[in-house]
C-alpha atoms as a PDB file:
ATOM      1  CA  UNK A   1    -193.525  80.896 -95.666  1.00  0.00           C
ATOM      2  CA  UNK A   2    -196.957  81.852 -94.886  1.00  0.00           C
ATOM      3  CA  UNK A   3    -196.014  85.482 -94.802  1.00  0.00           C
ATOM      4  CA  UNK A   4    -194.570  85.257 -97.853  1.00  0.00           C
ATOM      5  CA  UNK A   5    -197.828  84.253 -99.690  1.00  0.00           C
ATOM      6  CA  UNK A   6    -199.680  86.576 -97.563  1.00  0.00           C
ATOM      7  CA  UNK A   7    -197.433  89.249 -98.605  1.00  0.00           C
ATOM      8  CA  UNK A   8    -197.881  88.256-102.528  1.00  0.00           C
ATOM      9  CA  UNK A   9    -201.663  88.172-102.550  1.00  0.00           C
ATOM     10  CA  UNK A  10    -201.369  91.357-101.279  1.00  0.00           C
ATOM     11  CA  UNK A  11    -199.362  92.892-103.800  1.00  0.00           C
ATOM     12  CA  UNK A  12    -201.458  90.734-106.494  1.00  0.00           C
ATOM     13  CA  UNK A  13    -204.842  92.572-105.143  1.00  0.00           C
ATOM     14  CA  UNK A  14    -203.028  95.955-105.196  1.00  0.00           C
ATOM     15  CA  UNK A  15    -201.990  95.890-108.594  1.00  0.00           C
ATOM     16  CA  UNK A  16    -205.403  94.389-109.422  1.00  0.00           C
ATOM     17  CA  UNK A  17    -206.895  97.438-107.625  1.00  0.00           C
ATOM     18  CA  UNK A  18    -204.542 100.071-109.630  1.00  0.00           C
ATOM     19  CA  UNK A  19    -205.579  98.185-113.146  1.00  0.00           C
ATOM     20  CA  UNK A  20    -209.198  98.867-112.798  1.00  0.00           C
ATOM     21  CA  UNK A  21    -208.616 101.865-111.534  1.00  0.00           C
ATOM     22  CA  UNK A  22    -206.942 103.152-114.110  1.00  0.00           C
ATOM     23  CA  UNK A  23    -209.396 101.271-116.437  1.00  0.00           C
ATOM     24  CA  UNK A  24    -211.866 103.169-115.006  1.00  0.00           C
ATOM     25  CA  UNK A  25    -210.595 106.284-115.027  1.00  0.00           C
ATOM     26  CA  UNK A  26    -210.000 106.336-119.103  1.00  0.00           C
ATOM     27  CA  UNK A  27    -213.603 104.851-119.477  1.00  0.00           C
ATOM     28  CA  UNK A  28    -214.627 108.202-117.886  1.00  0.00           C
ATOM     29  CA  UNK A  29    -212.359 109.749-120.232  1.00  0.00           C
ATOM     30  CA  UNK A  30    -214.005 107.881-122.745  1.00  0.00           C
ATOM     31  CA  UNK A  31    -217.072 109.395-122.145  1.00  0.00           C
ATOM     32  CA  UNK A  32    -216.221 112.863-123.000  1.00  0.00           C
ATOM     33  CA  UNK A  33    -218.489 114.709-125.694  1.00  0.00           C
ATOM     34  CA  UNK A  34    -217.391 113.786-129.403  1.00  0.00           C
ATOM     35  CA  UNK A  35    -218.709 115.126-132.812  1.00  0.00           C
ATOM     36  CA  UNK A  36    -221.439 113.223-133.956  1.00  0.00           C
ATOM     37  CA  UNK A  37    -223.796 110.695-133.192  1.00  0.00           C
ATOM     38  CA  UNK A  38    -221.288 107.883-132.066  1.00  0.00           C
ATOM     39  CA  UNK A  39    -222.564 105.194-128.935  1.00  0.00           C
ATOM     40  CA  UNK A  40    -220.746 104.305-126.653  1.00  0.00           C
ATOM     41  CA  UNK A  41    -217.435 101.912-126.613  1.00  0.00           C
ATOM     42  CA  UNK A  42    -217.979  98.287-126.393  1.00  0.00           C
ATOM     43  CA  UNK A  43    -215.513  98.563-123.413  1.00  0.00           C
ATOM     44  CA  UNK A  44    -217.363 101.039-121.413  1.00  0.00           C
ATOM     45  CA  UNK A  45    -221.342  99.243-121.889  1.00  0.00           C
ATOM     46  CA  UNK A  46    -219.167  96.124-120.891  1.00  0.00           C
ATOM     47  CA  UNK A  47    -217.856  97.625-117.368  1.00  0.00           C
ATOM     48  CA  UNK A  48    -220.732  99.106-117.187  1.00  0.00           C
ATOM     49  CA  UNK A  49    -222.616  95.770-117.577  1.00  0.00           C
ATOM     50  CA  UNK A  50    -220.869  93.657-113.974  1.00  0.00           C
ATOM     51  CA  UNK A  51    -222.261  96.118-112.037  1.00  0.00           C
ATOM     52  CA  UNK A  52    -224.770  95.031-109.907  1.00  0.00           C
ATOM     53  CA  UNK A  53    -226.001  97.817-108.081  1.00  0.00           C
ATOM     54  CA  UNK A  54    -227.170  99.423-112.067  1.00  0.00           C
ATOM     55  CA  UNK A  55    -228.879  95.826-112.503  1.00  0.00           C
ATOM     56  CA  UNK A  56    -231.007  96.693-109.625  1.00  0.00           C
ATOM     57  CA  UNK A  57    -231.358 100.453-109.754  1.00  0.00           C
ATOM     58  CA  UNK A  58    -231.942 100.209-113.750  1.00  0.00           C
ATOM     59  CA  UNK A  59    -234.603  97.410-112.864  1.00  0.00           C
ATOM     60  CA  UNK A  60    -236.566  99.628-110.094  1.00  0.00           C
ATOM     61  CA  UNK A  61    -236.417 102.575-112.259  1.00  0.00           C
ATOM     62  CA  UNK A  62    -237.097 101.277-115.717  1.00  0.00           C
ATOM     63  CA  UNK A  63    -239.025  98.084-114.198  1.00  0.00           C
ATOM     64  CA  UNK A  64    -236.853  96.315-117.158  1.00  0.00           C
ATOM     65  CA  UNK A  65    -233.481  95.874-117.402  1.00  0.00           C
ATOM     66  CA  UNK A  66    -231.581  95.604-120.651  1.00  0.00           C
ATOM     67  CA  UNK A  67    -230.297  92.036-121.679  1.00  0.00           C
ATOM     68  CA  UNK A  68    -226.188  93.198-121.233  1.00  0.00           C
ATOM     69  CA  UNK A  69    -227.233  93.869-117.984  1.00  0.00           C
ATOM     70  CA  UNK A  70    -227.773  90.433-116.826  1.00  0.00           C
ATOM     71  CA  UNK A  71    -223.843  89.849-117.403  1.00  0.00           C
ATOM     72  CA  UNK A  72    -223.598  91.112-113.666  1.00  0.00           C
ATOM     73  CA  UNK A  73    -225.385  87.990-112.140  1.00  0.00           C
ATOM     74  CA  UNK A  74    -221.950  86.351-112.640  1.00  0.00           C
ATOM     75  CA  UNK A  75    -220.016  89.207-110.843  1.00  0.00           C
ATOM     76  CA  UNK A  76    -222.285  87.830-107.981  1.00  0.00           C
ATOM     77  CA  UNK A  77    -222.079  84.420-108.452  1.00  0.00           C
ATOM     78  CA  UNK A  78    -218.428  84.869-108.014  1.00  0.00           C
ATOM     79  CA  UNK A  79    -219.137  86.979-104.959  1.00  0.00           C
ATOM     80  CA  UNK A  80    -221.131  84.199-103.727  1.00  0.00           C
ATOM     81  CA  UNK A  81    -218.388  82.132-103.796  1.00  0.00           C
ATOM     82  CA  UNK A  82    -215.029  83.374-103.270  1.00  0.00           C
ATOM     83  CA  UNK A  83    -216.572  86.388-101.437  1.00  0.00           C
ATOM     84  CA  UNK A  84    -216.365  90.352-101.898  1.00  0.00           C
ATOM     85  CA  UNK A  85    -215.053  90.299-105.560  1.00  0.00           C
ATOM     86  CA  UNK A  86    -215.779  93.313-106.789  1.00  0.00           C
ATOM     87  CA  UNK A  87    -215.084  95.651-103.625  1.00  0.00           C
ATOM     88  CA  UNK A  88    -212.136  94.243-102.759  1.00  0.00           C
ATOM     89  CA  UNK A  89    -210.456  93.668-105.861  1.00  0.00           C
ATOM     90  CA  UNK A  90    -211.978  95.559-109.091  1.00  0.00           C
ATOM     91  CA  UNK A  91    -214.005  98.687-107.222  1.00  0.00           C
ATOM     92  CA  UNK A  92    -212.450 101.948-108.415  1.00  0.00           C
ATOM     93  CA  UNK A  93    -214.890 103.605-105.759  1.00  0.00           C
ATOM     94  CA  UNK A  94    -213.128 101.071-102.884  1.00  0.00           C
ATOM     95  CA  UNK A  95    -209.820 101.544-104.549  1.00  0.00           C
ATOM     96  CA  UNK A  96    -210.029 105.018-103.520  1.00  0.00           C
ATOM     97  CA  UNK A  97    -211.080 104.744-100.112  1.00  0.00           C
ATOM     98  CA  UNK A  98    -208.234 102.545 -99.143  1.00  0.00           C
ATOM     99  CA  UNK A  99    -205.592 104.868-101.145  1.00  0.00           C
ATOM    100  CA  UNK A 100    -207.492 107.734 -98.978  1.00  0.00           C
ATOM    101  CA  UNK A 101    -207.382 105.779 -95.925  1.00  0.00           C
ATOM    102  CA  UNK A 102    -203.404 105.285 -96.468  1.00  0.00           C
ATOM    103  CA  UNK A 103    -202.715 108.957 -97.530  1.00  0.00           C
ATOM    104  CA  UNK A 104    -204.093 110.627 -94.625  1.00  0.00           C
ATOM    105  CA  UNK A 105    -202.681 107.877 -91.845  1.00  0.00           C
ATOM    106  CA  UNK A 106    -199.310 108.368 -93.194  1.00  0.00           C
ATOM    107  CA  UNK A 107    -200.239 112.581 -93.336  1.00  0.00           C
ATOM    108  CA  UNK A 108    -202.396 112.430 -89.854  1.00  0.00           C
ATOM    109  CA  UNK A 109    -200.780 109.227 -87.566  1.00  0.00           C
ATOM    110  CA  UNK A 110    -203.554 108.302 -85.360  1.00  0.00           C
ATOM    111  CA  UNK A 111    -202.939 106.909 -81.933  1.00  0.00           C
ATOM    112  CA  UNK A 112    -205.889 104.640 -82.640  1.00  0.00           C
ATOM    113  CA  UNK A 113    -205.627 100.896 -84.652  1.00  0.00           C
ATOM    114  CA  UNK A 114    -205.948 101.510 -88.251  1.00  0.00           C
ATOM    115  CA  UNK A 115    -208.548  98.560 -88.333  1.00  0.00           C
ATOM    116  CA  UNK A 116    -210.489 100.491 -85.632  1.00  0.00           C
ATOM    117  CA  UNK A 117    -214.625 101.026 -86.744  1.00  0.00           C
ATOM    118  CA  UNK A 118    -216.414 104.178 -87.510  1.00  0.00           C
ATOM    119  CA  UNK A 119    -219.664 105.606 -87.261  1.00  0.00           C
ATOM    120  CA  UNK A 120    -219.141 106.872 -90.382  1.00  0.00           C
ATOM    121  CA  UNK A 121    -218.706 103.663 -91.955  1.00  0.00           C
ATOM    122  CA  UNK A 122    -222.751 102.974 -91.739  1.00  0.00           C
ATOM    123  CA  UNK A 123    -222.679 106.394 -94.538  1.00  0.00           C
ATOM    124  CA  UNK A 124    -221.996 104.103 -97.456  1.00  0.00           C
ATOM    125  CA  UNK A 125    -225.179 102.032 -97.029  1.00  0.00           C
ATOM    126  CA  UNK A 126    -226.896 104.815 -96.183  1.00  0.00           C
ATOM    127  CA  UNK A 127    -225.868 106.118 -99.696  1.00  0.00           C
ATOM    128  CA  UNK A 128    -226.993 102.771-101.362  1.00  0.00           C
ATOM    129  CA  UNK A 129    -230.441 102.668 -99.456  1.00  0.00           C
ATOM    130  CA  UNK A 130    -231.117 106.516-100.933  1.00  0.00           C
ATOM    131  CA  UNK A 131    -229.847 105.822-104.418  1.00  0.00           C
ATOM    132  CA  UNK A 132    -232.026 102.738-104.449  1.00  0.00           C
ATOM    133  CA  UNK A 133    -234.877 104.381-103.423  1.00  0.00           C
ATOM    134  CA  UNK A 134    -234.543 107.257-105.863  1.00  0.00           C
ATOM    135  CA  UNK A 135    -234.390 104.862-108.368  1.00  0.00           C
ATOM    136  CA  UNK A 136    -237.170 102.967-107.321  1.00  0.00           C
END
């Protein structure tokens, strides 16, 4: 029985995952040039708006931080207390590195455990460190 529920949360979070990916991917879409002076959709300032890491970079860089902005404290206060939110469920960025991570074990089989740790691993905060301090 446990299984079972394991096995539906998981299929929950992966469908989840593929959702805001694709959400993602046609708010890039919706980006594209157009004719005109138009701003941007509603929808894209709003996913735009839970992200953290632009409430903090927009802050150091701008030392102010537009009001929709502030909309991401509550991504974190839901991080805070049901835990990684946003990178395990709605990241397109983390999305992609577990459909990676998937494609090339079932391409490459690895002796080693697929759970196994990586140097490599430390290059994602060494990405949000530099980011952050080109910002600031």
């Amino acid at each position: 029985m446990k299984f079972r529920s394991l096995w539906r949360w998981a299929t929950l979070r992966r469908l989840v995952q593929i959702v805001f990916l694709l959400a993602f991917l046609g708010l890039v879409l919706a980006t594209q040039a157009r004719s005109g002076d138009q701003l941007p959709s509603p929808w894209l300032k709003a996913f735009f708006a839970i992200d953290p890491f632009l409430l903090i970079a927009t802050g150091l860089a701008a030392h102010a931080v537009p009001a929709l902005l502030w909309a991401s404290l509550g991504l974190i206060a839901l991080t805070l207390v049901f835990g990684r939110v946003f990178c395990g469920w709605a990241c397109p960025l983390g999305t992609l590195h577990a459909l990676a991570g998937r494609l090339l074990f079932w391409i490459w089989p690895d002796r080693r455990r697929r759970d196994h740790w990586s140097p490599w691993q430390r290059t994602k905060y060494l990405a949000l460190v530099g980011l952050l301090v080109m910002a600031l």
